[in-house]
N, C-alpha and C. Protein backbone atom coordinates (compact mmCIF):
# COMPACT_ATOMS: atom_id res chain seq x y z
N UNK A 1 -30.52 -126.52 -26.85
CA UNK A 1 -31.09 -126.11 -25.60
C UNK A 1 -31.56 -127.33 -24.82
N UNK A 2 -30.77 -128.04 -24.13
CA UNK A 2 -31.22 -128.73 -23.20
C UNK A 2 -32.26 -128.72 -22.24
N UNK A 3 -33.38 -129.50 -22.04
CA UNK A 3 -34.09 -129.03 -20.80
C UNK A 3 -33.47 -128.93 -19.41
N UNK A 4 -34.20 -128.50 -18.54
CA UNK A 4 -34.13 -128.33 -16.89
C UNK A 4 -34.12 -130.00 -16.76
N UNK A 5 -33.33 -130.22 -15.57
CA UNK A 5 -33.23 -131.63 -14.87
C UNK A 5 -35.17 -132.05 -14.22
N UNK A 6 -35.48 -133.15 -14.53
CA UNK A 6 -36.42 -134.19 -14.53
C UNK A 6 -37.01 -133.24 -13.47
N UNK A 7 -36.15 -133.21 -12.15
CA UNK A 7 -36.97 -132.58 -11.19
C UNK A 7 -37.35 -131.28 -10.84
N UNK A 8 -37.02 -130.31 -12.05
CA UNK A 8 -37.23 -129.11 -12.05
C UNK A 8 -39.06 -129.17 -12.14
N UNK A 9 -39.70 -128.12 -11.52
CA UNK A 9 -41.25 -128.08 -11.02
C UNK A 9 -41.43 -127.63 -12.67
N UNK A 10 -42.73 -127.40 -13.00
CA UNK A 10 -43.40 -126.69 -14.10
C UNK A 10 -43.42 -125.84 -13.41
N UNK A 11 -43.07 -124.64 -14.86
CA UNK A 11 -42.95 -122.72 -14.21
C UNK A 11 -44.56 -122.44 -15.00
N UNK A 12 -45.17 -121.69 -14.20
CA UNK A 12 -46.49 -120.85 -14.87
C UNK A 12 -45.88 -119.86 -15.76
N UNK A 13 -46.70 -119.65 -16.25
CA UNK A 13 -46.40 -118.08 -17.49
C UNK A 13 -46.09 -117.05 -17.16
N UNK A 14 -46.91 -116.75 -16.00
CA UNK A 14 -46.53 -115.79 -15.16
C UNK A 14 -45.41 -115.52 -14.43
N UNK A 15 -44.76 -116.93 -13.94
CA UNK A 15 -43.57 -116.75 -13.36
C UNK A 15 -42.64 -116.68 -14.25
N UNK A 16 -42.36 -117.55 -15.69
CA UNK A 16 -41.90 -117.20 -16.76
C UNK A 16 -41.53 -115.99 -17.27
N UNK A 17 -43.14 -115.17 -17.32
CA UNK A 17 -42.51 -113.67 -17.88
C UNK A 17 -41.80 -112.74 -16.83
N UNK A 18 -42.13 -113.49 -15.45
CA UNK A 18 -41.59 -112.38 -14.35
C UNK A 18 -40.06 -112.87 -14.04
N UNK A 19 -39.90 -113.85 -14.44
CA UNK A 19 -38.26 -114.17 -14.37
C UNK A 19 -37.77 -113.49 -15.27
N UNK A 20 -38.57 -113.61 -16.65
CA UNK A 20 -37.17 -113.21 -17.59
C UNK A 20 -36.71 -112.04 -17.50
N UNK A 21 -37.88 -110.92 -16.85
CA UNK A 21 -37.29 -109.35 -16.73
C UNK A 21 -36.15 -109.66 -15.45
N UNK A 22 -35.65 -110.30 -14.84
CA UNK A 22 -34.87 -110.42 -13.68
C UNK A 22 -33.45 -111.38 -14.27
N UNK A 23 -33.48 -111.81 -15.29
CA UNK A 23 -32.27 -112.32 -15.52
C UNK A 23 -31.52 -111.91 -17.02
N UNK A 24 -30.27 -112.09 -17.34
CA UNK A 24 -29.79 -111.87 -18.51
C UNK A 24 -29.64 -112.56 -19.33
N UNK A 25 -29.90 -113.85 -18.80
CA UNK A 25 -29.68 -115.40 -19.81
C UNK A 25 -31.51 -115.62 -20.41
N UNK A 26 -31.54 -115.39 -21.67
CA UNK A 26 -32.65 -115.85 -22.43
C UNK A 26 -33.28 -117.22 -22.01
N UNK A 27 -34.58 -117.48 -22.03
CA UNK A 27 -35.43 -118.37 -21.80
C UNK A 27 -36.39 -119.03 -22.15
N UNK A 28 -36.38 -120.17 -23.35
CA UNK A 28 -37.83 -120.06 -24.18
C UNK A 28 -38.35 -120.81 -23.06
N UNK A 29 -39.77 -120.65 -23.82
CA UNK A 29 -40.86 -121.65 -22.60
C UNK A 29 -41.48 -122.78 -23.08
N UNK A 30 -41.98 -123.82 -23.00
CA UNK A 30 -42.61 -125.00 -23.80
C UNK A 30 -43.81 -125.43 -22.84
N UNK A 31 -44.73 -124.77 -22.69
CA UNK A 31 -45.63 -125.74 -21.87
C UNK A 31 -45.27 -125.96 -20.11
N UNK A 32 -45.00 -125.05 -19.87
CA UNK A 32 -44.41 -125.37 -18.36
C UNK A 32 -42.52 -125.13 -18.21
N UNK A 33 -42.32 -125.61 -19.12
CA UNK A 33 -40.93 -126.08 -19.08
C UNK A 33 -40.22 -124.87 -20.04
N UNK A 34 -39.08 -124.72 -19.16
CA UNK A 34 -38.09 -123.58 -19.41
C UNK A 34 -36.41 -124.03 -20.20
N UNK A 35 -36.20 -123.16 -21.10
CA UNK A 35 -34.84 -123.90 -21.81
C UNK A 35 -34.35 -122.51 -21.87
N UNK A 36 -32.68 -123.12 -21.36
CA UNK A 36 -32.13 -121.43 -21.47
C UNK A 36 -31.51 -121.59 -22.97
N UNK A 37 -31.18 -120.42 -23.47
CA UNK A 37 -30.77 -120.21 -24.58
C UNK A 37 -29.38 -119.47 -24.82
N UNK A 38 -28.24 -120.13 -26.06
CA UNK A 38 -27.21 -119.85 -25.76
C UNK A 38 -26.70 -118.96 -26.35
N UNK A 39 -25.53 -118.31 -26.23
CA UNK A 39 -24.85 -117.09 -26.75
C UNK A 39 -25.02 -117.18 -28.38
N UNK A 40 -24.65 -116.08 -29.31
CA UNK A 40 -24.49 -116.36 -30.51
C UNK A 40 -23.23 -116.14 -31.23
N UNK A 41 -22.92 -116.69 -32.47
CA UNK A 41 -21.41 -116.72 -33.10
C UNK A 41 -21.50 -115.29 -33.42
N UNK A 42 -20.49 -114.48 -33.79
CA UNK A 42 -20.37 -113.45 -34.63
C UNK A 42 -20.81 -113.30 -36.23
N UNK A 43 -20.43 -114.55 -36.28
CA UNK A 43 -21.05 -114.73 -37.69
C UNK A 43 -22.60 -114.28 -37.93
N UNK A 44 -23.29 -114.79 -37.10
CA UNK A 44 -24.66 -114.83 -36.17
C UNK A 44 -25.23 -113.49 -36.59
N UNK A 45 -24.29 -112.87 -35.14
CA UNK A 45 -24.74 -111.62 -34.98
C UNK A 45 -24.94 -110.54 -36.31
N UNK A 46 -23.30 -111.05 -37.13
CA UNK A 46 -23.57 -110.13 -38.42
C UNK A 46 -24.54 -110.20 -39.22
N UNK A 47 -25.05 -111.34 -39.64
CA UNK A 47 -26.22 -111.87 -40.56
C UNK A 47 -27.12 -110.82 -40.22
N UNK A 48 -27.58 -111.38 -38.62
CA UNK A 48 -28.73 -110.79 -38.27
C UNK A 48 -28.85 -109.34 -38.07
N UNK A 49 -27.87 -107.83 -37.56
CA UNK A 49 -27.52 -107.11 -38.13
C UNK A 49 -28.15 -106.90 -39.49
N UNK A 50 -27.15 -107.16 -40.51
CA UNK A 50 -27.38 -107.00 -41.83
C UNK A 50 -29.10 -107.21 -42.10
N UNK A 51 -29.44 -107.86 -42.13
CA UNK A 51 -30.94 -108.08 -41.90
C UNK A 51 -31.85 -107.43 -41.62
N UNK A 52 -31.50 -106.93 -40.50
CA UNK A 52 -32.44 -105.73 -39.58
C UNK A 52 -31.95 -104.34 -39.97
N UNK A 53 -30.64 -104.17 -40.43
CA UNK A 53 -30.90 -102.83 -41.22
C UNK A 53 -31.17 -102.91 -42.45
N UNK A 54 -31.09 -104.02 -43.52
CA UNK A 54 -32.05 -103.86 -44.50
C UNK A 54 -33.67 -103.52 -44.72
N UNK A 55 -33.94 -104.76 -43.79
CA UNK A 55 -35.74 -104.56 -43.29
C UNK A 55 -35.77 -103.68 -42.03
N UNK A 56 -35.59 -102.57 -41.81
CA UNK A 56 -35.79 -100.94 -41.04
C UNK A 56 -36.59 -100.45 -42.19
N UNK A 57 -35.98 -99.78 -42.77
CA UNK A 57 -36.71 -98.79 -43.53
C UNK A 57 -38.28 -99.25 -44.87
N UNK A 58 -38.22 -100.76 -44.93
CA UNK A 58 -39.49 -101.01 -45.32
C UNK A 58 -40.64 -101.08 -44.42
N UNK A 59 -40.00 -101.98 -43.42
CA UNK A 59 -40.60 -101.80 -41.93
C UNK A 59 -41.46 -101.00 -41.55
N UNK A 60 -40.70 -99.67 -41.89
CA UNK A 60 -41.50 -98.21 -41.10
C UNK A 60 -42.11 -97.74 -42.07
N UNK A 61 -42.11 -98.01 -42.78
CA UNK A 61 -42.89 -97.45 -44.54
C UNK A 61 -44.43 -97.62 -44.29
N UNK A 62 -44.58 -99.19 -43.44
CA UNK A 62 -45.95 -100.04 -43.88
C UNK A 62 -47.00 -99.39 -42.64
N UNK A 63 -46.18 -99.17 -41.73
CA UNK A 63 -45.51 -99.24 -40.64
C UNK A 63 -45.51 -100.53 -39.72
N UNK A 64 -44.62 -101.35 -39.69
CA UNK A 64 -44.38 -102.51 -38.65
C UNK A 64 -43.52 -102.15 -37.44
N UNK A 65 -43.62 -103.25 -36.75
CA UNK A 65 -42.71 -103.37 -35.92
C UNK A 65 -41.41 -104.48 -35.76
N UNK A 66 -40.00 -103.96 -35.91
CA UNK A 66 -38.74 -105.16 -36.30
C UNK A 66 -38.41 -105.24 -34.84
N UNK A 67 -38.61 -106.83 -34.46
CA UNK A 67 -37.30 -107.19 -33.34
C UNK A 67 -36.57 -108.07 -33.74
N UNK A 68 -35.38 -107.70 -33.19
CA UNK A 68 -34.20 -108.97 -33.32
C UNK A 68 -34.03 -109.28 -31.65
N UNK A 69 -34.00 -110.57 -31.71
CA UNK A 69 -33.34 -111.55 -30.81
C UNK A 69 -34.48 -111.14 -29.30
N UNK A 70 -34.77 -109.76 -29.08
CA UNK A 70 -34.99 -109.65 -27.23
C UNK A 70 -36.51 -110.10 -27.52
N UNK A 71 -37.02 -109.87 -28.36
CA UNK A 71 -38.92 -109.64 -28.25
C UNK A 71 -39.02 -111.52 -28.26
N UNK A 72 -39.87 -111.76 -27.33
CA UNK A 72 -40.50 -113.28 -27.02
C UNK A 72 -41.75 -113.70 -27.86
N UNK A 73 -41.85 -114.28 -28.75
CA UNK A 73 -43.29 -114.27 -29.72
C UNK A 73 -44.20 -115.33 -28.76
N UNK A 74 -45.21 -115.05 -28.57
CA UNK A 74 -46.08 -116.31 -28.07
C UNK A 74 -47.17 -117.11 -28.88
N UNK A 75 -46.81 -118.05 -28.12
CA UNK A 75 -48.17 -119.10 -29.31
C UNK A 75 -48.69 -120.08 -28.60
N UNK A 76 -49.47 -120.49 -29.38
CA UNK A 76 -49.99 -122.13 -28.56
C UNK A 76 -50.19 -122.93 -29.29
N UNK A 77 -49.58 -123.97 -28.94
CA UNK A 77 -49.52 -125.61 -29.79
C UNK A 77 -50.32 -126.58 -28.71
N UNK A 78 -51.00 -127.22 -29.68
CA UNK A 78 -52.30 -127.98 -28.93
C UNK A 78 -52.92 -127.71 -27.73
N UNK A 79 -53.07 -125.83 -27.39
CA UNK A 79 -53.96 -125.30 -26.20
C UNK A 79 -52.53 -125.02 -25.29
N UNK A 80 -51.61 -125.26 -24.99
CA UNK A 80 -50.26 -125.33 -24.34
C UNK A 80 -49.62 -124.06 -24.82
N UNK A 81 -48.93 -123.21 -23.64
CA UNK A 81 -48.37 -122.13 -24.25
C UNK A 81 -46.62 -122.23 -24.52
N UNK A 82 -46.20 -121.07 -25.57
CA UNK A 82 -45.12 -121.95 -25.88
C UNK A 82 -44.60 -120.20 -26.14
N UNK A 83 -43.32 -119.65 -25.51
CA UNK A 83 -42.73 -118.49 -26.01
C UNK A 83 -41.10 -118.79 -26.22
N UNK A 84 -41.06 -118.40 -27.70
CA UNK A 84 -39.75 -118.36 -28.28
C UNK A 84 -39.42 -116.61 -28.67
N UNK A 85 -37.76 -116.94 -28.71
CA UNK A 85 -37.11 -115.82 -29.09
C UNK A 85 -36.74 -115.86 -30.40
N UNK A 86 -37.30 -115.36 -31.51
CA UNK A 86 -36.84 -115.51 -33.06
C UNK A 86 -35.94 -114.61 -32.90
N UNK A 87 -34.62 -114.59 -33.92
CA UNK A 87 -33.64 -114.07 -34.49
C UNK A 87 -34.31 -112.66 -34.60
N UNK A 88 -35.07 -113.09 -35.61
CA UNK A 88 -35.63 -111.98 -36.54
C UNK A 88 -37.40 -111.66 -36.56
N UNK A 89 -38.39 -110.70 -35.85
CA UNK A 89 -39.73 -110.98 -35.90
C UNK A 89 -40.28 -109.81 -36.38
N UNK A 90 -41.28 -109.36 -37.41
CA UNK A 90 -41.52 -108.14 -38.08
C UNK A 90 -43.39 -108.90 -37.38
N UNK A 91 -43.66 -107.49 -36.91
CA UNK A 91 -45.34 -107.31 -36.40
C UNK A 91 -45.73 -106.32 -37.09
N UNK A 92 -47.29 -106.32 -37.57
CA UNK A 92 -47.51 -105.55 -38.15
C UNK A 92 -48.94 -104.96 -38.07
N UNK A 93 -49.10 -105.97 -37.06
CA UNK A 93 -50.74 -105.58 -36.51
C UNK A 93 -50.76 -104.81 -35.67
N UNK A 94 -51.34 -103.56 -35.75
CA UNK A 94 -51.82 -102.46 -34.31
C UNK A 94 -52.09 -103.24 -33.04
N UNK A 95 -52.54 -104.14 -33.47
CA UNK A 95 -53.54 -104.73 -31.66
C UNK A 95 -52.30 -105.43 -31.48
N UNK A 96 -51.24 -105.49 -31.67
CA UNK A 96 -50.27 -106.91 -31.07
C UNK A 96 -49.69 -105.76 -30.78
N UNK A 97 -49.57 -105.51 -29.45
CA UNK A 97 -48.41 -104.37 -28.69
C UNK A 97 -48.20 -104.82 -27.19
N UNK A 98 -48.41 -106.06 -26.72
CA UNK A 98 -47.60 -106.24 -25.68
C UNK A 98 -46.65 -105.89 -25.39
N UNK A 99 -46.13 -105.35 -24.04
CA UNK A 99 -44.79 -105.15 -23.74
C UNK A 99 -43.71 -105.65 -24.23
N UNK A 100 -44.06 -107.15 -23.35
CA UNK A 100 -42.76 -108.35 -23.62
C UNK A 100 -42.95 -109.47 -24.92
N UNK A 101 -43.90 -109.52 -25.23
CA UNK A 101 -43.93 -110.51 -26.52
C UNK A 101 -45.29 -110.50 -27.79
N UNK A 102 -44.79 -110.54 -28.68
CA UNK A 102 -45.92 -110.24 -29.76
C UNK A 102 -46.91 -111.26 -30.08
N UNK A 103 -48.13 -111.64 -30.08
CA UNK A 103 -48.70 -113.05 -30.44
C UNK A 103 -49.40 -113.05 -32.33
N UNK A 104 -48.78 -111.71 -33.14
CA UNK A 104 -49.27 -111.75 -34.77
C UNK A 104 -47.76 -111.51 -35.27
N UNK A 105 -46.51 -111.71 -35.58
CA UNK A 105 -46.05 -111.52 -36.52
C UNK A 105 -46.10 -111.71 -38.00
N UNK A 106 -46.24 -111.22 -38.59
CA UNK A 106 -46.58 -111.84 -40.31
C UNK A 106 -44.56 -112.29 -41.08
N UNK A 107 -43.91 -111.87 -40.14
CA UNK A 107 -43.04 -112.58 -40.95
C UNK A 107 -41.61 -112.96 -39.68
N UNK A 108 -40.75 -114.24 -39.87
CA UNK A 108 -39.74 -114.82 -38.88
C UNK A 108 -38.67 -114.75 -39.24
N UNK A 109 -37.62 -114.75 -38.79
CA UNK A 109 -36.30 -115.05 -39.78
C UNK A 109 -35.37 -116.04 -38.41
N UNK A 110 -35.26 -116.82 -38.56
CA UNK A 110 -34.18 -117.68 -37.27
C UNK A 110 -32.78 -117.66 -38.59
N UNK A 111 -31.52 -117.78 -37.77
CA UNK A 111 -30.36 -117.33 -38.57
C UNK A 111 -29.81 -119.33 -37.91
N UNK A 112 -29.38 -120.03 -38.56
CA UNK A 112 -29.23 -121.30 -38.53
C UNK A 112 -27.34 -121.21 -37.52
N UNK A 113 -27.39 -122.33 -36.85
CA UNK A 113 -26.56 -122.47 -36.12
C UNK A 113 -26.54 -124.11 -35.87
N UNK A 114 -25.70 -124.37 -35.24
CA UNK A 114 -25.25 -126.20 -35.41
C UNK A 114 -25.96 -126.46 -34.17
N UNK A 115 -25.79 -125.44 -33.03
CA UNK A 115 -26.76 -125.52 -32.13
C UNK A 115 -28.48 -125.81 -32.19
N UNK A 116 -28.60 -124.41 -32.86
CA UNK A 116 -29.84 -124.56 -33.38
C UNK A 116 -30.98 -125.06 -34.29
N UNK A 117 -30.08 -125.20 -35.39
CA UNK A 117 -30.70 -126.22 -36.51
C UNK A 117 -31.48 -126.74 -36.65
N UNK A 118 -31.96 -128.07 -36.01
CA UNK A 118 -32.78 -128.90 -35.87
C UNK A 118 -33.74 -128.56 -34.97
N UNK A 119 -33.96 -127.65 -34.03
CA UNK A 119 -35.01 -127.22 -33.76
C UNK A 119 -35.68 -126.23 -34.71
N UNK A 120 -34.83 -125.42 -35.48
CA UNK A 120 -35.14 -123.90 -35.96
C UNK A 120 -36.42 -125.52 -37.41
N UNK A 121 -35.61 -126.46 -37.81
CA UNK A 121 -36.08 -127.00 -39.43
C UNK A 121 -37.20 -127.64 -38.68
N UNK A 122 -37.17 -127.58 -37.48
CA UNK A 122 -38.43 -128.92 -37.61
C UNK A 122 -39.67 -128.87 -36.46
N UNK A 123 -39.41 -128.37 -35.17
CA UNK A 123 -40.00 -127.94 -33.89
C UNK A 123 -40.43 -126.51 -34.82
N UNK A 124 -39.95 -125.88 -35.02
CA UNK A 124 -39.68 -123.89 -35.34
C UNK A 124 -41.15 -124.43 -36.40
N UNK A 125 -40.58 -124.98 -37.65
CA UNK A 125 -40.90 -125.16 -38.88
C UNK A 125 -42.36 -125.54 -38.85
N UNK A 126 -42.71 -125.95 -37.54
CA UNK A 126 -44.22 -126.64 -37.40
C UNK A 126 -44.95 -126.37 -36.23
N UNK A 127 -44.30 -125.57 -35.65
CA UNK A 127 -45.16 -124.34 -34.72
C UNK A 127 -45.42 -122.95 -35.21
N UNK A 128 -44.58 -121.99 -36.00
CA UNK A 128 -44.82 -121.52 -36.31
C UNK A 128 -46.13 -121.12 -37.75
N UNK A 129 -46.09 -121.89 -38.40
CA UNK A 129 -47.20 -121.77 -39.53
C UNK A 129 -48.08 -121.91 -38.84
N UNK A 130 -48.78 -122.66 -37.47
CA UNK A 130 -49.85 -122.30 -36.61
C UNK A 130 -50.33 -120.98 -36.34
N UNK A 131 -49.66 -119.99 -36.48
CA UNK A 131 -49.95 -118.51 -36.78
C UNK A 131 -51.33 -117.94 -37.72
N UNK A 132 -52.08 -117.84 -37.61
CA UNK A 132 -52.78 -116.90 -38.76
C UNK A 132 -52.06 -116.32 -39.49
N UNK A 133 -51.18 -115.27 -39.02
CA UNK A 133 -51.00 -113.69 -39.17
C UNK A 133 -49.63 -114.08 -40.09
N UNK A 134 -48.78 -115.22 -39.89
CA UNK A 134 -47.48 -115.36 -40.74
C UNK A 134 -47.71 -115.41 -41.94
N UNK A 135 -47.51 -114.87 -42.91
CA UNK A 135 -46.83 -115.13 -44.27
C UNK A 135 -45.65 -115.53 -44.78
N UNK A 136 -44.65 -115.45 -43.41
CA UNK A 136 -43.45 -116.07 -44.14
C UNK A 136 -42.68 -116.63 -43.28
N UNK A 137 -41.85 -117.58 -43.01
CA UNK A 137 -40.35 -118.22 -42.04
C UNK A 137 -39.47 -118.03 -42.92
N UNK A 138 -38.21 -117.53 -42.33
CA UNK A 138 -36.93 -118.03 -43.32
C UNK A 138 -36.06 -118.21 -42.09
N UNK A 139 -35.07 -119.28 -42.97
CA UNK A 139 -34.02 -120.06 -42.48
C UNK A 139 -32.97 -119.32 -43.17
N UNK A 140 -31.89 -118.36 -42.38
CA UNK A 140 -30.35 -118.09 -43.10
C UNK A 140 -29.39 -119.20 -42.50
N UNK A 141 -28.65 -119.62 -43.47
CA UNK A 141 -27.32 -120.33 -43.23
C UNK A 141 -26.61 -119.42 -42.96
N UNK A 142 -25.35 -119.67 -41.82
CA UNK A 142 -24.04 -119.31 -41.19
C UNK A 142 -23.06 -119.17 -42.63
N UNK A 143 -23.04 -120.57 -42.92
CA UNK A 143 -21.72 -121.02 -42.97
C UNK A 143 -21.73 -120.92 -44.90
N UNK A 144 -22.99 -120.79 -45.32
CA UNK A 144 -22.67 -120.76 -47.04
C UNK A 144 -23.82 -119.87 -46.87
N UNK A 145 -24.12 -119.24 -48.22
CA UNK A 145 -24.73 -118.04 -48.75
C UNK A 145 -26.37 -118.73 -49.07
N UNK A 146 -27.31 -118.81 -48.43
CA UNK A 146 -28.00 -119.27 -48.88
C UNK A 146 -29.23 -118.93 -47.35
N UNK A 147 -30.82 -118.69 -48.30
CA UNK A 147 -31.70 -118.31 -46.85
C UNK A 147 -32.70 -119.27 -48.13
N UNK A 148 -33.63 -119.97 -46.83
CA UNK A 148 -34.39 -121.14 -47.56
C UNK A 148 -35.94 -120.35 -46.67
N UNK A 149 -37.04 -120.23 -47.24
CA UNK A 149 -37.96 -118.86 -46.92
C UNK A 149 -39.04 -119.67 -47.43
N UNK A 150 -39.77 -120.47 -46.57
CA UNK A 150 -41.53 -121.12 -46.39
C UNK A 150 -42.36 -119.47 -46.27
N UNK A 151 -43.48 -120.30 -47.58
CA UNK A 151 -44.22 -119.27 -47.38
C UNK A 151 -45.77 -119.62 -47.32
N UNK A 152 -46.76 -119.55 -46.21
CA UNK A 152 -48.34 -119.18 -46.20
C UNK A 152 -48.71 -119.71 -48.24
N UNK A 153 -48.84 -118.87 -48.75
CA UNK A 153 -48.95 -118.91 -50.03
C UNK A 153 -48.33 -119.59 -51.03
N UNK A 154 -47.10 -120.69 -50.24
CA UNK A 154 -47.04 -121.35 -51.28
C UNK A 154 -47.17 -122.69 -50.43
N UNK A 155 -47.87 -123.05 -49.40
CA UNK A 155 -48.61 -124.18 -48.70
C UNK A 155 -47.12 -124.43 -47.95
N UNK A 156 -45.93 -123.70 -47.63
CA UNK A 156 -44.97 -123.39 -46.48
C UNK A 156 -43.90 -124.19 -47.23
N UNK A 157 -44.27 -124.79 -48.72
CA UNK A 157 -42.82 -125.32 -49.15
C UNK A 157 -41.68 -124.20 -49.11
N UNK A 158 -40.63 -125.10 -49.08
CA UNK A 158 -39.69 -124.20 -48.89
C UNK A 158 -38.94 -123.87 -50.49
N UNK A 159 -38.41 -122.85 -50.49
CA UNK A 159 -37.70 -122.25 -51.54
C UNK A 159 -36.73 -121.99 -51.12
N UNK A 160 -35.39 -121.87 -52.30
CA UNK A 160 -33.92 -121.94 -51.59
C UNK A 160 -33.58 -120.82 -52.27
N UNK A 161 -32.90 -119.61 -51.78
CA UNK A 161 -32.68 -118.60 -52.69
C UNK A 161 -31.21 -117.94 -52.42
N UNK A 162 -30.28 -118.45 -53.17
CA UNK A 162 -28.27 -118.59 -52.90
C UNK A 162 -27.65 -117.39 -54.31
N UNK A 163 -28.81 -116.86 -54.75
CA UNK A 163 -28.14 -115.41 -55.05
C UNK A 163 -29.22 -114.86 -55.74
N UNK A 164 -29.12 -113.78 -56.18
CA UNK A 164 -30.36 -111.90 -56.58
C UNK A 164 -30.83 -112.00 -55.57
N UNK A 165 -32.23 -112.07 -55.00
CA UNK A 165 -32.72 -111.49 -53.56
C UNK A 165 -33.33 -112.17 -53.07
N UNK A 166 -34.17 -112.13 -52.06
CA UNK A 166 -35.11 -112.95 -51.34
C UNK A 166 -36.47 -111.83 -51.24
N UNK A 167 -37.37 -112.70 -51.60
CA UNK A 167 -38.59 -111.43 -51.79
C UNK A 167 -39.42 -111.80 -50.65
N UNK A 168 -39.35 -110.70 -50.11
CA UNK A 168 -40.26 -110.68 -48.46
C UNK A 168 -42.15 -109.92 -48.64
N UNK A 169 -42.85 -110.85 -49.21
CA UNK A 169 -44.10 -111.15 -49.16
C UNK A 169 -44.67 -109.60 -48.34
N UNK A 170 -44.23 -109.89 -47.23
CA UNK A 170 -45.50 -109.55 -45.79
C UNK A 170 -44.78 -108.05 -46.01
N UNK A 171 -43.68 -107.68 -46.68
CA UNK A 171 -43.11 -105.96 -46.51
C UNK A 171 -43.89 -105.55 -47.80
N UNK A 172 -43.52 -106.66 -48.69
CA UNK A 172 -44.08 -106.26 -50.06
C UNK A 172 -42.17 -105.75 -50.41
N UNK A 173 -40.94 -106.26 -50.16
CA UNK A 173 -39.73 -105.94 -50.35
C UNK A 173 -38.75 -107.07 -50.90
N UNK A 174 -37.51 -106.19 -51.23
CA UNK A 174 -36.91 -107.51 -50.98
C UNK A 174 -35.87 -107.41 -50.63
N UNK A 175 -34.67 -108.48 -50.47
CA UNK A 175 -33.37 -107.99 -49.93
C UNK A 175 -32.24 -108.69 -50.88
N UNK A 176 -31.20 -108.15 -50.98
CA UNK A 176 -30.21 -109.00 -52.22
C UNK A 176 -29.62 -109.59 -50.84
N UNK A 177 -29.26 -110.99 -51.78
CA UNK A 177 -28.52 -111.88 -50.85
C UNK A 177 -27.22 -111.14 -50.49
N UNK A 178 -26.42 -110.28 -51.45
CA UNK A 178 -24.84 -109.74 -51.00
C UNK A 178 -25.12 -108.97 -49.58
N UNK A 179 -26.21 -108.63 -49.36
CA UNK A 179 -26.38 -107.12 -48.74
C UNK A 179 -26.45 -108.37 -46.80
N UNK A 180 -27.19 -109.37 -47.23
CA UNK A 180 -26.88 -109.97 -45.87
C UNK A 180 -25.92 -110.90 -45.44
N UNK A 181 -25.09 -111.14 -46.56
CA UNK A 181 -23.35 -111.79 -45.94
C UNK A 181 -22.90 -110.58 -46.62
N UNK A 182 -22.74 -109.15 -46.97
CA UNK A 182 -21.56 -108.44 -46.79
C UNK A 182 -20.36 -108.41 -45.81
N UNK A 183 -21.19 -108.28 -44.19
CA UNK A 183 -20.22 -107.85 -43.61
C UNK A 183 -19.16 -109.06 -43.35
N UNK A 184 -19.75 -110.57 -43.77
CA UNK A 184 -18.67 -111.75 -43.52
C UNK A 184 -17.63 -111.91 -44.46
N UNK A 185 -17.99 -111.59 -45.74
CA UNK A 185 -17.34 -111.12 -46.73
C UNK A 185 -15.96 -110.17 -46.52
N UNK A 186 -16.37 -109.01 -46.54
CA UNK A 186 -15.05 -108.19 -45.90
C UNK A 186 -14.21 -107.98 -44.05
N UNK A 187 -15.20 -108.59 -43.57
CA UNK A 187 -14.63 -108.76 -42.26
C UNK A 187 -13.76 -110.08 -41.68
């Protein structure tokens, strides 16, 4: 995600959230500054899919709330406001019901891309644990079988988990790794 050219003005928050209902191209925000965000692979899409209908039905059990890709999470890094679009965002707090963006998720999932990568391991990786409310980030790979899942409770080291399941803390669930590359598998 490239920034806006040097001479693009700082956007307020306000104008931020009132653009994005007016356009179709995604928009994180950084402090003033706006980055559009780009299409996703199929590969992408399936992961994340697979994902979100696994975690549905624990989801509604606890009762949470699952977005993929549209819901904007907000936060603030050093007093500065900052809204990203996670892949994957499970809320689970009653009081977080904003319209357009949640500010408690207890758990993230970003799905890794060559695009994205290096923001998702390292910008993502160290704004997000600023959260109270998170218990968990995970990172899925595209391209090999493998989701690497920082957790609150284990001081955000990361764990690499490339087959049986990935155990999701904040559902109290878990998910087998086949069940989220199935559909790349036979498709």
């Amino acid at each position: 995600m490239p920034p806006l050219p040097a001479f693009t003005r700082t956007v307020s928050v306000e104008e931020y959230l009132a653009g994005e209902l007016q356009t179709e191209i995604r928009h994180e925000y950084i402090d003033g500054q706006v980055y559009a965000m780009g299409g996703a692979s199929d590969r992408h899409g399936l992961i994340l899919n697979a994902l979100a209908f696994a975690l549905t039905p624990p989801a509604r059990k606890r009762p949470c709330q699952l977005f993929s890709s549209d819901m904007k999470l907000k936060l603030s890094i050093s007093g500065r406001p900052v809204f990203y679009y996670p892949d994957l965002m499970l809320a689970c707090d009653p009081d977080d019901r904003e319209p357009y963006f949640r500010t408690r998720p207890c758990l993230i999932v970003e799905v890794l891309s060559e695009s994205t990568e290096r923001i998702d391991r390292r910008e993502k990786l160290l704004a997000y644990p600023t959260l109270p409310s998170l218990h968990e980030y995970a990172l899925v790979a595209q391209d090999v079988r493998r989701v690497e899942i920082f957790r609150r409770a284990n001081d955000w080291l990361g764990e690499q988990v490339i087959e049986g399941e990935v155990r999701l803390d904040c559902l109290a669930a878990s998910i087998p790794i086949d069940a989220i590359y199935a559909d790349l598998e036979t498709g």
